[in-house]
N, C-alpha and C. Protein backbone atom coordinates (compact mmCIF):
# COMPACT_ATOMS: atom_id res chain seq x y z
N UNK A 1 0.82 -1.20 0.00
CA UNK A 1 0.00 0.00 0.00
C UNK A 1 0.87 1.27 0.00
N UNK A 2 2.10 1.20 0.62
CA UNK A 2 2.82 2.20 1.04
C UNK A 2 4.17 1.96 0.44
N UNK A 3 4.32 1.37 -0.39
CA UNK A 3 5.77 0.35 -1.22
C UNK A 3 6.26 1.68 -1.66
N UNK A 4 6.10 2.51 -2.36
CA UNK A 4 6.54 3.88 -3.26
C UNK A 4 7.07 5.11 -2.38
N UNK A 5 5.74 5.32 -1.64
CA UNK A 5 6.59 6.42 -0.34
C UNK A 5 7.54 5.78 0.15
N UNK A 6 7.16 4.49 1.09
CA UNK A 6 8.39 4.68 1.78
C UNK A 6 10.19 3.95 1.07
N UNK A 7 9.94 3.86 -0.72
CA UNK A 7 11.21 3.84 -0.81
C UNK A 7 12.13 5.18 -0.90
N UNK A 8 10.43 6.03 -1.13
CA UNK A 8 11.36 7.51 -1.52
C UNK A 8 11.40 8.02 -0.13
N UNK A 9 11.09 7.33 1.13
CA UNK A 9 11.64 8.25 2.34
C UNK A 9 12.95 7.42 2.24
N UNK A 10 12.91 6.76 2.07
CA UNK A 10 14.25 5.66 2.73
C UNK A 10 15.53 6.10 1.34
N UNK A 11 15.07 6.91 0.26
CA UNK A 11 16.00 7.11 -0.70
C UNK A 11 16.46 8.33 0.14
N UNK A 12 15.40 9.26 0.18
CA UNK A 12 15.94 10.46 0.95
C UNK A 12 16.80 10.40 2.53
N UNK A 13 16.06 9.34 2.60
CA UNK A 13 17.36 9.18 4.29
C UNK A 13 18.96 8.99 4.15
N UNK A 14 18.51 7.87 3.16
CA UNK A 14 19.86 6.99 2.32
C UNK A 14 20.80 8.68 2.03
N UNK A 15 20.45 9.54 1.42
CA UNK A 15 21.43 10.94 1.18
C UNK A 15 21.71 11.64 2.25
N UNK A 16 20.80 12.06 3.67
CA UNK A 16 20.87 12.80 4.63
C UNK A 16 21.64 12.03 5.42
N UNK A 17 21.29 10.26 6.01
CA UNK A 17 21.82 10.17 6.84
C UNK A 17 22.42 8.45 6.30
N UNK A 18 23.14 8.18 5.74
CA UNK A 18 23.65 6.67 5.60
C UNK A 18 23.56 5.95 6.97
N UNK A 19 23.71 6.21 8.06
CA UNK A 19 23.64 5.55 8.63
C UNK A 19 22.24 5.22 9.34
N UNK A 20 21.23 5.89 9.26
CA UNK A 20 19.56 6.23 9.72
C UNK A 20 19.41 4.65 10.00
N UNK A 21 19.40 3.44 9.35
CA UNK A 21 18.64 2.42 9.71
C UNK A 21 19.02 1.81 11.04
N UNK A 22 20.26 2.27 10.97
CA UNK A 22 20.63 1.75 12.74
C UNK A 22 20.15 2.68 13.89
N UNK A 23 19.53 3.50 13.35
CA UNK A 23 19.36 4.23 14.66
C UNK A 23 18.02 3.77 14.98
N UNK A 24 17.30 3.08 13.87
CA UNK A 24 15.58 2.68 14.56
C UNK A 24 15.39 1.59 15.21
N UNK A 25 14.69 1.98 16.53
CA UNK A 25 14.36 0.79 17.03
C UNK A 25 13.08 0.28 16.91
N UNK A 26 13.20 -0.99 16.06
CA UNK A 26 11.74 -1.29 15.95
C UNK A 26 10.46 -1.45 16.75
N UNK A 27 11.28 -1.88 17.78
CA UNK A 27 10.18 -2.11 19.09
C UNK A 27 9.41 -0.68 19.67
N UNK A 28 9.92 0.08 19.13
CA UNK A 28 9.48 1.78 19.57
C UNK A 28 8.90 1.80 18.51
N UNK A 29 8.98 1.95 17.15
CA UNK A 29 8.81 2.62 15.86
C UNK A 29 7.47 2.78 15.80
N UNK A 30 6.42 4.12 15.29
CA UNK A 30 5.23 3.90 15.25
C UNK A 30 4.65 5.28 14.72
N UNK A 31 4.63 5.23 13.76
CA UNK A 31 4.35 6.88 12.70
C UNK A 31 3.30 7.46 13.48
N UNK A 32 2.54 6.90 14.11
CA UNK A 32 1.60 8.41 15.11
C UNK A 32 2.44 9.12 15.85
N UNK A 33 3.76 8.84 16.44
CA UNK A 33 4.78 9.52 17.27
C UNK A 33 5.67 10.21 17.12
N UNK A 34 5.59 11.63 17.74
CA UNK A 34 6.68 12.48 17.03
C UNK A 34 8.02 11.69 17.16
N UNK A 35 8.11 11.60 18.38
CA UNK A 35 9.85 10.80 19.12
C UNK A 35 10.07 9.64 18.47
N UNK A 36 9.09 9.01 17.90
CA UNK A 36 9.19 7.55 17.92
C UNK A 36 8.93 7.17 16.60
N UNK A 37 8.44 7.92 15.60
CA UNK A 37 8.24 7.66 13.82
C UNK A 37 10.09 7.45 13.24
N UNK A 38 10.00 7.35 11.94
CA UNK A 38 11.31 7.17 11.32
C UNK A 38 11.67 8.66 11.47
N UNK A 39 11.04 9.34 11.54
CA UNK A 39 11.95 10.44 11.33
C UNK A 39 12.30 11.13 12.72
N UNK A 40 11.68 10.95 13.41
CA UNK A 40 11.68 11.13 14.82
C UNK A 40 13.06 10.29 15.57
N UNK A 41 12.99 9.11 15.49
CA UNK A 41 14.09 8.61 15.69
C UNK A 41 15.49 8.41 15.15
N UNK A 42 15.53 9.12 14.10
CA UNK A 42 16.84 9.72 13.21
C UNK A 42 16.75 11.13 14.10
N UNK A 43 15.82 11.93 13.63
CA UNK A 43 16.49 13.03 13.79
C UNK A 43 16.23 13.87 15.08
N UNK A 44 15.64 12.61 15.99
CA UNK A 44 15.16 13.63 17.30
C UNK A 44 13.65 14.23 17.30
N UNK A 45 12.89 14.48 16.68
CA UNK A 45 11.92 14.79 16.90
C UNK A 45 11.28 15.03 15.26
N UNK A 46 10.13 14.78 15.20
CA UNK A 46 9.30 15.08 13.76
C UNK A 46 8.70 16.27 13.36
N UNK A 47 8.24 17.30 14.55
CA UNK A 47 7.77 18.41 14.33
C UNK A 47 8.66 19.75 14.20
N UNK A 48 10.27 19.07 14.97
CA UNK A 48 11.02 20.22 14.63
C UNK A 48 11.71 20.19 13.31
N UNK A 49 11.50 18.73 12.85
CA UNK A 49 12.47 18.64 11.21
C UNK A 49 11.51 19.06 10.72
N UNK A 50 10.49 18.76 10.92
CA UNK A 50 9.00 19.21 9.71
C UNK A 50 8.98 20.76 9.64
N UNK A 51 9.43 21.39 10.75
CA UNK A 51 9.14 22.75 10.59
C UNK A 51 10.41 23.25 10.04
N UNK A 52 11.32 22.87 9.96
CA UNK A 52 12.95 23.85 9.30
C UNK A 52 12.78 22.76 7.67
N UNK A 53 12.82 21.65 7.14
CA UNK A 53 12.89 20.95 6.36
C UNK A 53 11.96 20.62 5.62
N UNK A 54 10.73 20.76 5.42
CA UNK A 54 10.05 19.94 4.44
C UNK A 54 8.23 20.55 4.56
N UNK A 55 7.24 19.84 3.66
CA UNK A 55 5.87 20.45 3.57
C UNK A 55 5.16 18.98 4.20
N UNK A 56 3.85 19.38 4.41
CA UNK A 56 2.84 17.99 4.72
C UNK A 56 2.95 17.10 3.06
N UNK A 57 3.18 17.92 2.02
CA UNK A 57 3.06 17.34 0.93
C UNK A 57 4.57 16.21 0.67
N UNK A 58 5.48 16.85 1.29
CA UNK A 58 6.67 16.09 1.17
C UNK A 58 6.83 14.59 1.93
N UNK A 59 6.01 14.93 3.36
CA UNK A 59 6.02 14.04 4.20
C UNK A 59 4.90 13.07 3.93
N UNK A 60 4.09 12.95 3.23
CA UNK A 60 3.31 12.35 2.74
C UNK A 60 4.23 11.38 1.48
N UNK A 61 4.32 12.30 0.83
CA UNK A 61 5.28 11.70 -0.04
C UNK A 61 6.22 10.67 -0.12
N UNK A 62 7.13 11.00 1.28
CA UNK A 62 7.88 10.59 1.23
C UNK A 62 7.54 8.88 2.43
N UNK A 63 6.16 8.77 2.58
CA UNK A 63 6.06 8.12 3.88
C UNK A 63 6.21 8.23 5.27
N UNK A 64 6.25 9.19 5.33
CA UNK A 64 6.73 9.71 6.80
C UNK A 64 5.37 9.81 7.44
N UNK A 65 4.37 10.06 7.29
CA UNK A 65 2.71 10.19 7.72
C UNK A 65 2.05 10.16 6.73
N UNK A 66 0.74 9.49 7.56
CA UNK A 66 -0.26 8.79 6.64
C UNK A 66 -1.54 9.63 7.37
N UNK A 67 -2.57 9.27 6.38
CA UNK A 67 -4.15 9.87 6.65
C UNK A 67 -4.79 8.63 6.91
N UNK A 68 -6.21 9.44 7.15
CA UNK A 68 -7.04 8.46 7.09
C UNK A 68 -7.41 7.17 8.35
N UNK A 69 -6.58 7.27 9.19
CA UNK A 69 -6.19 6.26 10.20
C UNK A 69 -5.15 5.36 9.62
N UNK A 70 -4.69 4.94 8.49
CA UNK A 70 -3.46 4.17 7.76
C UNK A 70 -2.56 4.58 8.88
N UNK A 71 -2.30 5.07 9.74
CA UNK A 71 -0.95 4.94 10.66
C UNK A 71 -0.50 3.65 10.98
N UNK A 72 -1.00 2.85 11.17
CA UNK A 72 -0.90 1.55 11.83
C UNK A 72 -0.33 0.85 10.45
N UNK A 73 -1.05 0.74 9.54
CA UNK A 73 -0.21 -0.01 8.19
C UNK A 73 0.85 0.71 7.59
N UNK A 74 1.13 1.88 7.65
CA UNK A 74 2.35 2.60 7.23
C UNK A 74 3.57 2.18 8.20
N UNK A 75 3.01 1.62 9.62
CA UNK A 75 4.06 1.61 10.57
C UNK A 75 4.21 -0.03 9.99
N UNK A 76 3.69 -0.59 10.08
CA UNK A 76 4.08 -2.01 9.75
C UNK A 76 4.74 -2.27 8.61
N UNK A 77 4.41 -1.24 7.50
CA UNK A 77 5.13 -1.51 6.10
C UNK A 77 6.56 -1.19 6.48
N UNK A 78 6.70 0.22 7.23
CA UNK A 78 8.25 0.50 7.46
C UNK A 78 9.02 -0.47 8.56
N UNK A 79 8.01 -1.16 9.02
CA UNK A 79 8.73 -1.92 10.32
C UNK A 79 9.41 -3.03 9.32
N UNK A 80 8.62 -4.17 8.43
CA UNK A 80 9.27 -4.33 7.23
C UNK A 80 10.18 -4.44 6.32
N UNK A 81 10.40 -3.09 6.18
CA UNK A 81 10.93 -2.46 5.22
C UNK A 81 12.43 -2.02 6.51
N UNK A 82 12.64 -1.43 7.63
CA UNK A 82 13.62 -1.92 7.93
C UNK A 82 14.38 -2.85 8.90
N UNK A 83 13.56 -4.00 8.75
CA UNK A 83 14.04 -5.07 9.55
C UNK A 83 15.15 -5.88 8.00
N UNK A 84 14.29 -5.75 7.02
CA UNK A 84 14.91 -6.44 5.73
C UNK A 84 15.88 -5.77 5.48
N UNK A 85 16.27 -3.97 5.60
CA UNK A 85 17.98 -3.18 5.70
C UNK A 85 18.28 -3.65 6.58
N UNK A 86 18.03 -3.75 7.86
CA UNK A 86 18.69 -4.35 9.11
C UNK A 86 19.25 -5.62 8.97
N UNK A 87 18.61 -6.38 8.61
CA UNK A 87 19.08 -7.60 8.28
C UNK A 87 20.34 -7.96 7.15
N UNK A 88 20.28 -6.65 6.41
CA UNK A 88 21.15 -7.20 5.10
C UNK A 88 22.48 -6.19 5.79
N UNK A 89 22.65 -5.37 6.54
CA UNK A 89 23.58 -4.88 6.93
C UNK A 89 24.34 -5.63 8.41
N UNK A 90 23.42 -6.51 8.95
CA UNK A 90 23.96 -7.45 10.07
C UNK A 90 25.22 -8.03 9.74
């Protein structure tokens, strides 16, 4: 459902931060949370990167938040999505 955003968040991380997949902990991870979404846990918080860095349109875009109530399947697609980087960088 979410296959496209979140390769283009994870392309855009891949340039900002190479190392981003180690910093998530899956057992926390959970896109309703500022502290605790992918971007939250790279960069410390979601509302202060959202406000110096990027639009609702970007973050949508890019997978970072979802509508609709989809929070819960956006978090599972990225949980996913980096247990399978996690795994290939072990």
């Amino acid at each position: 459902m979410f296959e496209t955003e979140i390769k283009r968040g994870a392309a855009y991380l891949d340039r900002v931060d190479p190392e981003w997949v180690k910093k998530i902990d899956l057992d926390l991870l959970s896109i309703n949370d500022p502290k605790d979404c992918v971007v939250g846990q790279v960069f410390g918080d979601f509302w202060e990167w959202m406000g110096y860095y990027t639009s609702w349109e970007t973050v949508h875009e890019h997978g970072f938040a979802a509508e609709n109530g989809d929070h819960p399947q956006l978090t599972k697609e990225w949980k996913e999505f980096i247990r399978e980087r996690q795994s290939e960088q072990a």
